[in-house]
Protein backbone atom coordinates (compact mmCIF):
# COMPACT_ATOMS: atom_id res chain seq x y z
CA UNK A 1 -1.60 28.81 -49.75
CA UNK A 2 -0.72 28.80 -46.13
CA UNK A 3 -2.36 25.39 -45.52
CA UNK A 4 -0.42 23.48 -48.03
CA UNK A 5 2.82 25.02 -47.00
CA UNK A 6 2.50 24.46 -43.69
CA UNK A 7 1.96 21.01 -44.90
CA UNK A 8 4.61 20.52 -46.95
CA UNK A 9 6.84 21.52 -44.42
CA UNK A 10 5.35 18.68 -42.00
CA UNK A 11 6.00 16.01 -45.04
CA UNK A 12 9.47 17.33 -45.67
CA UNK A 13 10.25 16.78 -41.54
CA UNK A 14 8.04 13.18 -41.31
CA UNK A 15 9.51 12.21 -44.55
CA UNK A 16 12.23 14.09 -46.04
CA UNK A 17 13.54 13.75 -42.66
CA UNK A 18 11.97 10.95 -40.71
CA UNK A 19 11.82 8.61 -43.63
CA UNK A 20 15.02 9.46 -46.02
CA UNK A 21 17.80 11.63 -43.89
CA UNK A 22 19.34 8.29 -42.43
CA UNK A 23 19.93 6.58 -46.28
CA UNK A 24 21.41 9.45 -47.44
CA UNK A 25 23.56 9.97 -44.29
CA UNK A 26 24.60 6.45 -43.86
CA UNK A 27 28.03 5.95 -45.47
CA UNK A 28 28.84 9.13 -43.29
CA UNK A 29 27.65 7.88 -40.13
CA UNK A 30 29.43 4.17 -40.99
CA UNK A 31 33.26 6.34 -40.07
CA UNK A 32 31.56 6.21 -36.19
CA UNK A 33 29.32 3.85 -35.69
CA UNK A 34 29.48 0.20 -36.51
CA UNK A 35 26.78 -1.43 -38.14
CA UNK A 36 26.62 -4.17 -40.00
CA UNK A 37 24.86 -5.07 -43.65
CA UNK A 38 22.19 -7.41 -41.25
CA UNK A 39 21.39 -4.52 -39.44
CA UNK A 40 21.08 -2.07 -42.41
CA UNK A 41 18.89 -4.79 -43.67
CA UNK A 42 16.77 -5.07 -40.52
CA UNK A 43 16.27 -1.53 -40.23
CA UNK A 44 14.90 -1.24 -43.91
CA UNK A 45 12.42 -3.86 -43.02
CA UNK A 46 11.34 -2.57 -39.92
CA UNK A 47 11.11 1.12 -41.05
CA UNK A 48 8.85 -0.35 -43.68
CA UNK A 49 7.00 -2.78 -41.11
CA UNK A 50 6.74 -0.14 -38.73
CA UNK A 51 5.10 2.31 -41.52
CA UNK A 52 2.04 0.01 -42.30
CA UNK A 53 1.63 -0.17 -38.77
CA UNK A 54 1.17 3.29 -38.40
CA UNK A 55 -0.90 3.58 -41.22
CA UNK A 56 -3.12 0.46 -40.10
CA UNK A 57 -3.21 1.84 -36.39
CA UNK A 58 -4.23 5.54 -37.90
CA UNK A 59 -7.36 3.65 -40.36
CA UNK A 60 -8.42 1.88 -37.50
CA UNK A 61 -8.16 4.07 -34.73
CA UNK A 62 -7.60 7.62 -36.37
CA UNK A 63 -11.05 8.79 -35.92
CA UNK A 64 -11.24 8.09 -32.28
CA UNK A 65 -8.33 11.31 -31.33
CA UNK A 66 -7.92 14.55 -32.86
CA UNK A 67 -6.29 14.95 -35.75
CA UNK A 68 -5.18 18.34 -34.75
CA UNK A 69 -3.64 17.05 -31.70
CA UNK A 70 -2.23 14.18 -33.77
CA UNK A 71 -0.43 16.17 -36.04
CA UNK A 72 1.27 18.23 -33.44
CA UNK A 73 2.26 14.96 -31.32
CA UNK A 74 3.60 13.45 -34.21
CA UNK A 75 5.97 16.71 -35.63
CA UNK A 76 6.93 16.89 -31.94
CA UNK A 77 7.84 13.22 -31.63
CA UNK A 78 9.58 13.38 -34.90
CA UNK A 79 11.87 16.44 -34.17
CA UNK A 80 12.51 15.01 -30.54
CA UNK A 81 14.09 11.23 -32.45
CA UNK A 82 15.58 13.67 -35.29
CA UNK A 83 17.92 15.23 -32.23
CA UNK A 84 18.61 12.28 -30.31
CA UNK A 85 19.81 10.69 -33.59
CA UNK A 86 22.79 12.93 -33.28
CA UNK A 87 23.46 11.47 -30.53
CA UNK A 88 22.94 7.98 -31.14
CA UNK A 89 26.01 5.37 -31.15
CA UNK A 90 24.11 1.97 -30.48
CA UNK A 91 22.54 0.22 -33.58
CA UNK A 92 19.73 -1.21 -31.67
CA UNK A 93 18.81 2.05 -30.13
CA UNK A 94 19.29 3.62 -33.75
CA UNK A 95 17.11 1.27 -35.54
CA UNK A 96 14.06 1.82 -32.32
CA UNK A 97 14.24 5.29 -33.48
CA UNK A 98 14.07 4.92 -37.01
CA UNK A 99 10.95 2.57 -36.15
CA UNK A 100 9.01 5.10 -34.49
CA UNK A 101 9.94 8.00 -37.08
CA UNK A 102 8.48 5.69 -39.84
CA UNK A 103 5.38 5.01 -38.27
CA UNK A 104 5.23 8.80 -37.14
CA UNK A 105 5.25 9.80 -40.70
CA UNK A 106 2.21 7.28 -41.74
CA UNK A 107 0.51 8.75 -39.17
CA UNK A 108 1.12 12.20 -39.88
CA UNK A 109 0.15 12.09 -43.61
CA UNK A 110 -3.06 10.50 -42.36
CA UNK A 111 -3.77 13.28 -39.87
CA UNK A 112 -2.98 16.19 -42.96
CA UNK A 113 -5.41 14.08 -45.01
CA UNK A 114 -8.37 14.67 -42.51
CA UNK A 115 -7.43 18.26 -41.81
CA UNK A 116 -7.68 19.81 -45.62
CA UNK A 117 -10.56 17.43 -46.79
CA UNK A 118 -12.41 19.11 -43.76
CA UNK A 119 -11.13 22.79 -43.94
CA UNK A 120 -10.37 23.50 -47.68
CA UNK A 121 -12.99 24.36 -50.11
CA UNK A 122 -13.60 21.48 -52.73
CA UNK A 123 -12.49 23.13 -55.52
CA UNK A 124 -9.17 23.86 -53.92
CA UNK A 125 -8.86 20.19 -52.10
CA UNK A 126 -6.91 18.57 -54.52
CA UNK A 127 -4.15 21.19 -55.27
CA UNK A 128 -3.54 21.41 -51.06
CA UNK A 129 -3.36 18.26 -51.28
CA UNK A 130 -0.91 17.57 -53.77
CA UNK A 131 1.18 20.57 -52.81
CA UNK A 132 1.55 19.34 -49.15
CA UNK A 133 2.40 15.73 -50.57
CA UNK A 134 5.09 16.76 -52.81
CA UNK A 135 7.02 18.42 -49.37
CA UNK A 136 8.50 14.96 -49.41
CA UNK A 137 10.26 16.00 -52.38
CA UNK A 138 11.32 19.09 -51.39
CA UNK A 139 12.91 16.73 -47.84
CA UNK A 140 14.87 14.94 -50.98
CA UNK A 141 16.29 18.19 -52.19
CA UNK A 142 17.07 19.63 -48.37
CA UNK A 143 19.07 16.32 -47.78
CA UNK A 144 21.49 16.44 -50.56
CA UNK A 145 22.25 20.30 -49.50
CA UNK A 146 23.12 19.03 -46.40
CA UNK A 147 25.38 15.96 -47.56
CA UNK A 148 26.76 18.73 -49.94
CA UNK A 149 27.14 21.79 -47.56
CA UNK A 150 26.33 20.42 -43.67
CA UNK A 151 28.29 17.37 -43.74
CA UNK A 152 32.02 18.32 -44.60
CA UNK A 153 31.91 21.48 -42.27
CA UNK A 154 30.17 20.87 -39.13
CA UNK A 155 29.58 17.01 -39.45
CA UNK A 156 27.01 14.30 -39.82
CA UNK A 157 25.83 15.21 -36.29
CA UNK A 158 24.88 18.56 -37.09
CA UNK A 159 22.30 17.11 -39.84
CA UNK A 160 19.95 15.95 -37.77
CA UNK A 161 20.06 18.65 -35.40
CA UNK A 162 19.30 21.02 -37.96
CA UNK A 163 16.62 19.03 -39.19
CA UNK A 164 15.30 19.16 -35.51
CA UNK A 165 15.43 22.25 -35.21
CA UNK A 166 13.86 22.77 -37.97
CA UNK A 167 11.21 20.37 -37.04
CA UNK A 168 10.58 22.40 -33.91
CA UNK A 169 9.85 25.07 -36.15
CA UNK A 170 7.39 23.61 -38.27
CA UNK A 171 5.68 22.33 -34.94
CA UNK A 172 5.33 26.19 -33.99
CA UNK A 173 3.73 27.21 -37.52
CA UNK A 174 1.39 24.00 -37.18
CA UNK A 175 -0.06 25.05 -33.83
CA UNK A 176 -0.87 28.56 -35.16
CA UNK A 177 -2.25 27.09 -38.43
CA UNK A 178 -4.57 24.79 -36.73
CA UNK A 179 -5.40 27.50 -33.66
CA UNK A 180 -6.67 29.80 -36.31
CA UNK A 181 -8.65 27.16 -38.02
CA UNK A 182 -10.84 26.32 -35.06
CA UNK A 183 -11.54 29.87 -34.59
CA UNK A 184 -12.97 29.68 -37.83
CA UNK A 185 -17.10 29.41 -37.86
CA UNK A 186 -18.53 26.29 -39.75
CA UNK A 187 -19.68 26.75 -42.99
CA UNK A 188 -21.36 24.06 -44.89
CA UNK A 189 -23.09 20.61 -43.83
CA UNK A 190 -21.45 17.29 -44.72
CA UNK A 191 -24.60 14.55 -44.87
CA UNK A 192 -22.15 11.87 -45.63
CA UNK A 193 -21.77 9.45 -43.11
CA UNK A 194 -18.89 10.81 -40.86
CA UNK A 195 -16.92 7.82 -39.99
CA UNK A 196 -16.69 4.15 -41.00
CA UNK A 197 -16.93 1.77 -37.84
CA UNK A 198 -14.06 -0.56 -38.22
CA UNK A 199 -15.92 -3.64 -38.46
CA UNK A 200 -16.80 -2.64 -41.76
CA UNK A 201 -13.92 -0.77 -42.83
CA UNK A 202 -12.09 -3.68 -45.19
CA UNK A 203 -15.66 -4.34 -46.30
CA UNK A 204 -15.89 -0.90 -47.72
CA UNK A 205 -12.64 -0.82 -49.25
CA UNK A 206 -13.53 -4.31 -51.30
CA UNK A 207 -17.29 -3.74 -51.84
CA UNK A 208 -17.23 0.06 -52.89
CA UNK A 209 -15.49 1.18 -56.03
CA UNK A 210 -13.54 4.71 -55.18
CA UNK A 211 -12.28 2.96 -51.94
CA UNK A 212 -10.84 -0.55 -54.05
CA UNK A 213 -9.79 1.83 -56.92
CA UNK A 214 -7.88 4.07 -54.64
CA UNK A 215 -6.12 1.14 -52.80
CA UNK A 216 -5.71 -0.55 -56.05
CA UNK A 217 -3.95 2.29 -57.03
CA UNK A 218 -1.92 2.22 -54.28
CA UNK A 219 -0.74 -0.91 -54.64
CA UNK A 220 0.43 -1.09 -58.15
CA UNK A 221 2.29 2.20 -57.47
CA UNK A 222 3.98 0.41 -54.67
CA UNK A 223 4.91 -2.45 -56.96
CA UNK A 224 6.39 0.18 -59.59
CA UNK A 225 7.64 3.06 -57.77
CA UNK A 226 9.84 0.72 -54.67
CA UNK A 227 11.32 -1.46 -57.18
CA UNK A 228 12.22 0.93 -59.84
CA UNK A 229 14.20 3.20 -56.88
CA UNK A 230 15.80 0.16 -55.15
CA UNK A 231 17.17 -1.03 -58.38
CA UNK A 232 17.86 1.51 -60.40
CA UNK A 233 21.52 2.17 -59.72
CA UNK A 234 22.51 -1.23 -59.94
CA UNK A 235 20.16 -1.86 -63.61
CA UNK A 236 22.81 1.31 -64.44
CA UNK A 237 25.67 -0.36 -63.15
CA UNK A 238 24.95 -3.71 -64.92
CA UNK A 239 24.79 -2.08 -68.10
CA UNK A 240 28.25 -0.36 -67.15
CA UNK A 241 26.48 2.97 -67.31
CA UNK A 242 28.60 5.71 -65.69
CA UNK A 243 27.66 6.15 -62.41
CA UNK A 244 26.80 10.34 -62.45
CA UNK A 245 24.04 8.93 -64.61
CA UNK A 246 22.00 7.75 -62.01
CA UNK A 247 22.57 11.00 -59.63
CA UNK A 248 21.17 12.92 -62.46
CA UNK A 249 18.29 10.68 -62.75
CA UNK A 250 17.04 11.37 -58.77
CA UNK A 251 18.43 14.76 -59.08
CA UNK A 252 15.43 15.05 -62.27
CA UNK A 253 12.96 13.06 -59.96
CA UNK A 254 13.16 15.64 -57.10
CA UNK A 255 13.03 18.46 -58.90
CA UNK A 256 10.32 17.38 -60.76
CA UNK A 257 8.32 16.30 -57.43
CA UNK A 258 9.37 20.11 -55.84
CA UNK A 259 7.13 21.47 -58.93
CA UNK A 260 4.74 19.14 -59.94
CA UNK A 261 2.25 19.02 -56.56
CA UNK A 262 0.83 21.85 -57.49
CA UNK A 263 0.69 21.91 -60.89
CA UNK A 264 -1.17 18.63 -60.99
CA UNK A 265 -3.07 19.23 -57.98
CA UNK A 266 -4.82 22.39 -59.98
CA UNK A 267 -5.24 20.02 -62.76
CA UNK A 268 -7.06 18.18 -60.73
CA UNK A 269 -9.75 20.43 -59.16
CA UNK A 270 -10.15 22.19 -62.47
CA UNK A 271 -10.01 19.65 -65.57
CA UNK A 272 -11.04 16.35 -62.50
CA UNK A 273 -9.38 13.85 -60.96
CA UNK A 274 -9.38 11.41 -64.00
CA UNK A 275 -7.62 13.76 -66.06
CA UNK A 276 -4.72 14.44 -63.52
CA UNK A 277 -4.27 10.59 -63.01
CA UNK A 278 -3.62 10.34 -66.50
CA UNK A 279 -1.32 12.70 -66.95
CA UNK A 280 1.19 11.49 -64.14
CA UNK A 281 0.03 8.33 -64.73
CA UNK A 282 0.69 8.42 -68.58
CA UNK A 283 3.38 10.63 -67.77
CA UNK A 284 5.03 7.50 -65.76
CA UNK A 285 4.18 4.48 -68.38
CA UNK A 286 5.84 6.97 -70.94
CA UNK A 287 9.46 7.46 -69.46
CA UNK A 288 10.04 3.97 -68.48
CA UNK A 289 8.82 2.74 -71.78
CA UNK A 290 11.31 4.89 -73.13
CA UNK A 291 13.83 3.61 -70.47
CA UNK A 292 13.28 0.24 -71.58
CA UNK A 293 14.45 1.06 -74.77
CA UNK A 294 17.62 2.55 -74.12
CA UNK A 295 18.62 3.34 -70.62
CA UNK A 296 21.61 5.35 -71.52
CA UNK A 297 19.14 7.89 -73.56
CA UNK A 298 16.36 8.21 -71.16
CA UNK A 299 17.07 7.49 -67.56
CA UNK A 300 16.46 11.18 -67.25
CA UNK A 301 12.87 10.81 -68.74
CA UNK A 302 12.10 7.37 -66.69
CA UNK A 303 13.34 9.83 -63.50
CA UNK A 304 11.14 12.90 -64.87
CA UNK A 305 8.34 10.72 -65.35
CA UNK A 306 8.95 9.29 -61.31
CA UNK A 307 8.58 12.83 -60.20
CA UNK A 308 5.47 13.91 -62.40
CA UNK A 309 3.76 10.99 -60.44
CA UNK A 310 5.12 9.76 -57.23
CA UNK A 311 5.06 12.95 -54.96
CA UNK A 312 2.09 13.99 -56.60
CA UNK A 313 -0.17 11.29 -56.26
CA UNK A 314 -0.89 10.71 -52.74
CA UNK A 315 -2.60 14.11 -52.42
CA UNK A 316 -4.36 13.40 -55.85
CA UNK A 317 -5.83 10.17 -54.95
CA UNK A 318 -6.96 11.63 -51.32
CA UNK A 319 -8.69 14.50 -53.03
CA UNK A 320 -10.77 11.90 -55.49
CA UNK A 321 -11.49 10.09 -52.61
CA UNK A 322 -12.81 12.85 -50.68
CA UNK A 323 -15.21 13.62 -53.08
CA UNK A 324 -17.16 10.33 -51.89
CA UNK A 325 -16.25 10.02 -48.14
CA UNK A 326 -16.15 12.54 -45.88
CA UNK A 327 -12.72 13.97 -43.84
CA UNK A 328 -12.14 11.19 -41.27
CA UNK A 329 -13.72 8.16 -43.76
CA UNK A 330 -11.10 9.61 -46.25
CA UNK A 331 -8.35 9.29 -43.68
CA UNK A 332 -9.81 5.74 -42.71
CA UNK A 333 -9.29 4.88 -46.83
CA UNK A 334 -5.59 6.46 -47.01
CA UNK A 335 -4.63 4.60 -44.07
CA UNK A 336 -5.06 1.06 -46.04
CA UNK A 337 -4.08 2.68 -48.68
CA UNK A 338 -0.61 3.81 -47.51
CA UNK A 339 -1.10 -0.47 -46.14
CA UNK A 340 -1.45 -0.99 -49.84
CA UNK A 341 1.13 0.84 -51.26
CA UNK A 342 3.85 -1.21 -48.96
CA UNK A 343 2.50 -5.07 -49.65
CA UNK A 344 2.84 -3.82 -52.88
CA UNK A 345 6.44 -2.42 -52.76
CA UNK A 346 7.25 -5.60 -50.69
CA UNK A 347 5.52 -7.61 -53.67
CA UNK A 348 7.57 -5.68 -56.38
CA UNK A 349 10.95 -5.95 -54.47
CA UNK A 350 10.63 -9.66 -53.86
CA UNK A 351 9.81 -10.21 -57.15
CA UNK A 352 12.74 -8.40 -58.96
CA UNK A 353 14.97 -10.26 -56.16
CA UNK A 354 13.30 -13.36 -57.99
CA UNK A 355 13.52 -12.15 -61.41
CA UNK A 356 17.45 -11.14 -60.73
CA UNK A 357 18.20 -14.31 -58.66
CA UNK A 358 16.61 -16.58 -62.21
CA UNK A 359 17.57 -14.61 -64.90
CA UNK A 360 20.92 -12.77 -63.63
CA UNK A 361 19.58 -9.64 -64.91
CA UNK A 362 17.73 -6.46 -64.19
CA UNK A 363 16.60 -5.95 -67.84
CA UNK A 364 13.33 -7.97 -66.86
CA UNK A 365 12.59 -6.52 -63.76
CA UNK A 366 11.95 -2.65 -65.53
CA UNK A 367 9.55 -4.71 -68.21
CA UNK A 368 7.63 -6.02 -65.93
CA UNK A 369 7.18 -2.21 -63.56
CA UNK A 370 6.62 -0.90 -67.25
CA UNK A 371 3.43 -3.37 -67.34
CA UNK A 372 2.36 -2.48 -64.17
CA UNK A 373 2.53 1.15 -65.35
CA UNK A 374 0.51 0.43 -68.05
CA UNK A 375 -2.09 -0.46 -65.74
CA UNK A 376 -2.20 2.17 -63.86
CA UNK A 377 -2.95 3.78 -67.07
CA UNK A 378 -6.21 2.02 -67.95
CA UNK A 379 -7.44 2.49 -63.91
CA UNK A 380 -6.64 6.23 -64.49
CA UNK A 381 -9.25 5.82 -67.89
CA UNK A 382 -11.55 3.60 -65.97
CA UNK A 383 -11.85 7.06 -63.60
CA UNK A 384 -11.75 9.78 -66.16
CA UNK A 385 -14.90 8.06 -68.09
CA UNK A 386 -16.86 7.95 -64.89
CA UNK A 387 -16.12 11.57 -63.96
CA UNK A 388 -17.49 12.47 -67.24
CA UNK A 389 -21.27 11.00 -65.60
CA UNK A 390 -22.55 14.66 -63.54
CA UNK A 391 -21.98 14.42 -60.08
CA UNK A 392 -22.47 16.53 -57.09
CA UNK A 393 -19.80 18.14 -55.72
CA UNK A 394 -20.32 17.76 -51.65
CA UNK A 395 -19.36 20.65 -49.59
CA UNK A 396 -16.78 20.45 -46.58
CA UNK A 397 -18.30 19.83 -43.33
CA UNK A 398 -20.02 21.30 -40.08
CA UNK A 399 -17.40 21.94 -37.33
CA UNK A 400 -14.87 21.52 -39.82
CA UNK A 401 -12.43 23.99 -37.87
């Protein structure tokens, strides 16, 4: 399990870190530096922007540089901006750095994808996978320890130098994880084709099913997942729900992430992908149909049900896909899919914006992320009755590491 740990510590810096740390610092960092609601606004757009540019720049271009060298450019890059984010008084210059740690945690996710599909035997693909994904959960549980236990001691400032520091640290264990896997001889031969050219890259994602599926996917848990964490707090607060409820609920969702990686992820190589989308999936249709009916009862089971499927799924989805494509096409088809998964939080924020703005309610918005859950429901089935069909599993490749 070194692999995935390794991993999970690089999602838990380029997301826990790169992506989260600033939200959950922010009303902290507001006593000394002055930025507006505009600003706040501009950098949650741009963060976003700036991640489907770094996926789209990695599924274009990815397979033209190491990934190996990638990954180690991007963790340092990340724990350099974590450090001088401590220092940091000028909103413009904070928002350029938040920029480039978004789109250095697109790319880094991309460059783990391409390192286990190639190293890790099939049947294990899937739970590294997942394992290293759900990290990003464990970066959600690291940053309320230190709003809890950092903050009111040493200071806001001393967050993001620990998490730099820590960074540094996971940039050490990287470089020894991936010197050890090119001293590793080759094993098996991959006769898939090794990379997609780019001028057919969109044409494979539309015209082949496991690539549309996948990005399909993507999207519609984009649509659910963004809308359903941007609104939550204030659905609670409409329906004058006390506010500890809705701490509880994220407190559920990342401890249910920090667990359920691997747990699905062996689900997954052992039972097949189909089955394991089910479950989360079914898993996440479940608690929101439940929080639908009475939000004061099951916010904790919509939040569970978040968990069991968000962190999860990325590594999931990469190790179905994987079983099709080789390494570096399967990082070519998670970089559009990450792409997909942020038109389709945009789509699913702008239209609960609508929904609220027309109806003066949140009550519609969760039906309509409850439908969309039900669809990713019947994609899951579509997948688990064509993994019933035999199929040959495809060993990893030559010069793999």
């Amino acid at each position: 399990m070194r692999m995935p740990t390794t991993f999970g510590l690089n999602q838990i810096v380029s997301h826990g870190f790169g992506m989260f740390l600033f939200a959950a610092l922010m009303p902290h960092m507001r006593e000394s530096i002055d930025i507006s609601p505009w600003q706040l606004a501009t950098i949650g757009a741009l963060t976003q922007l700036a991640y489907l540019a770094g996926a789209m720049l990695l599924g274009l271009l990815g397979h033209r540089l190491g990934t190996g060298r990638l990954a180690l450019i991007t963790g340092v890059t990340t724990s350099t901006l974590l450090f001088s984010m401590s220092q940091l008084r000028d909103p413009v210059l904070i928002t350029l750095v938040l920029t480039c740690l978004a789109a250095s945690a697109a790319i880094s996710w991309g460059c783990i994808v391409e390192i286990i599909s190639r190293c890790t035997r099939a049947e294990l693909r899937s739970t590294y996978l997942s394992c290293a994904s759900s990290g990003t959960a464990w970066g959600y549980a690291i940053n309320g320890l230190l709003i809890l236990l950092v903050v009111p001691l040493l200071g806001w400032q001393s967050s993001w130098q620990l998490a730099s520091l820590f960074g540094a640290l996971v940039v050490g264990l990287t470089w020894h994880l991936l010197k050890n896997l090119h001293n590793l001889p080759p094993s098996h031969i991959d006769t898939r084709e090794a990379v997609i050219p780019t001028s057919r890259l969109f044409a494979t994602i539309i015209g082949e099913r496991t690539a549309l599926f996948a990005c399909l996917i993507c999207l519609l848990v984009g649509f659910t997942t963004m809308p359903f964490s941007y609104w939550l707090n204030s659905y609670l607060d409409e329906l004058q729900l006390p506010a500890a409820l809705g701490g509880y609920t994220w407190a559920t969702v990342g401890g249910t992430g920090m667990v359920a990686g691997f747990i699905t992820g062996k689900l997954a190589d052992r039972k097949g992908h189909g089955t394991a989308l089910m479950v989360i999936f079914s898993g996440f249709a479940l608690g929101l149909l439940a929080f639908i009916y009475d939000p004061s009862k099951f916010a904790l089971v919509a939040g569970f049900g978040y968990g069991l499927m968000y962190f999860p799924m990325w590594g999931i989805v990469a190790g179905w896909v994987n079983q099709q494509y080789s390494s570096t096409a399967t990082m070519q088809i998670s970089g559009i899919c990450m792409v997909a998964f942020g038109l389709g939080g945009t789509l699913g924020n702008l239209l609960a914006g609508y929904i609220r703005e027309s109806t003066g309610s949140l009550q519609h918005v969760f039906l309509v992320l409850t439908i969309a859950s039900l669809l990713l429901v019947m994609l899951a089935m579509v997948i688990l009755r064509s993994n019933r069909k035999p199929s040959t599993v495809i060993p990893p490749a030559t010069n793999a590491c």
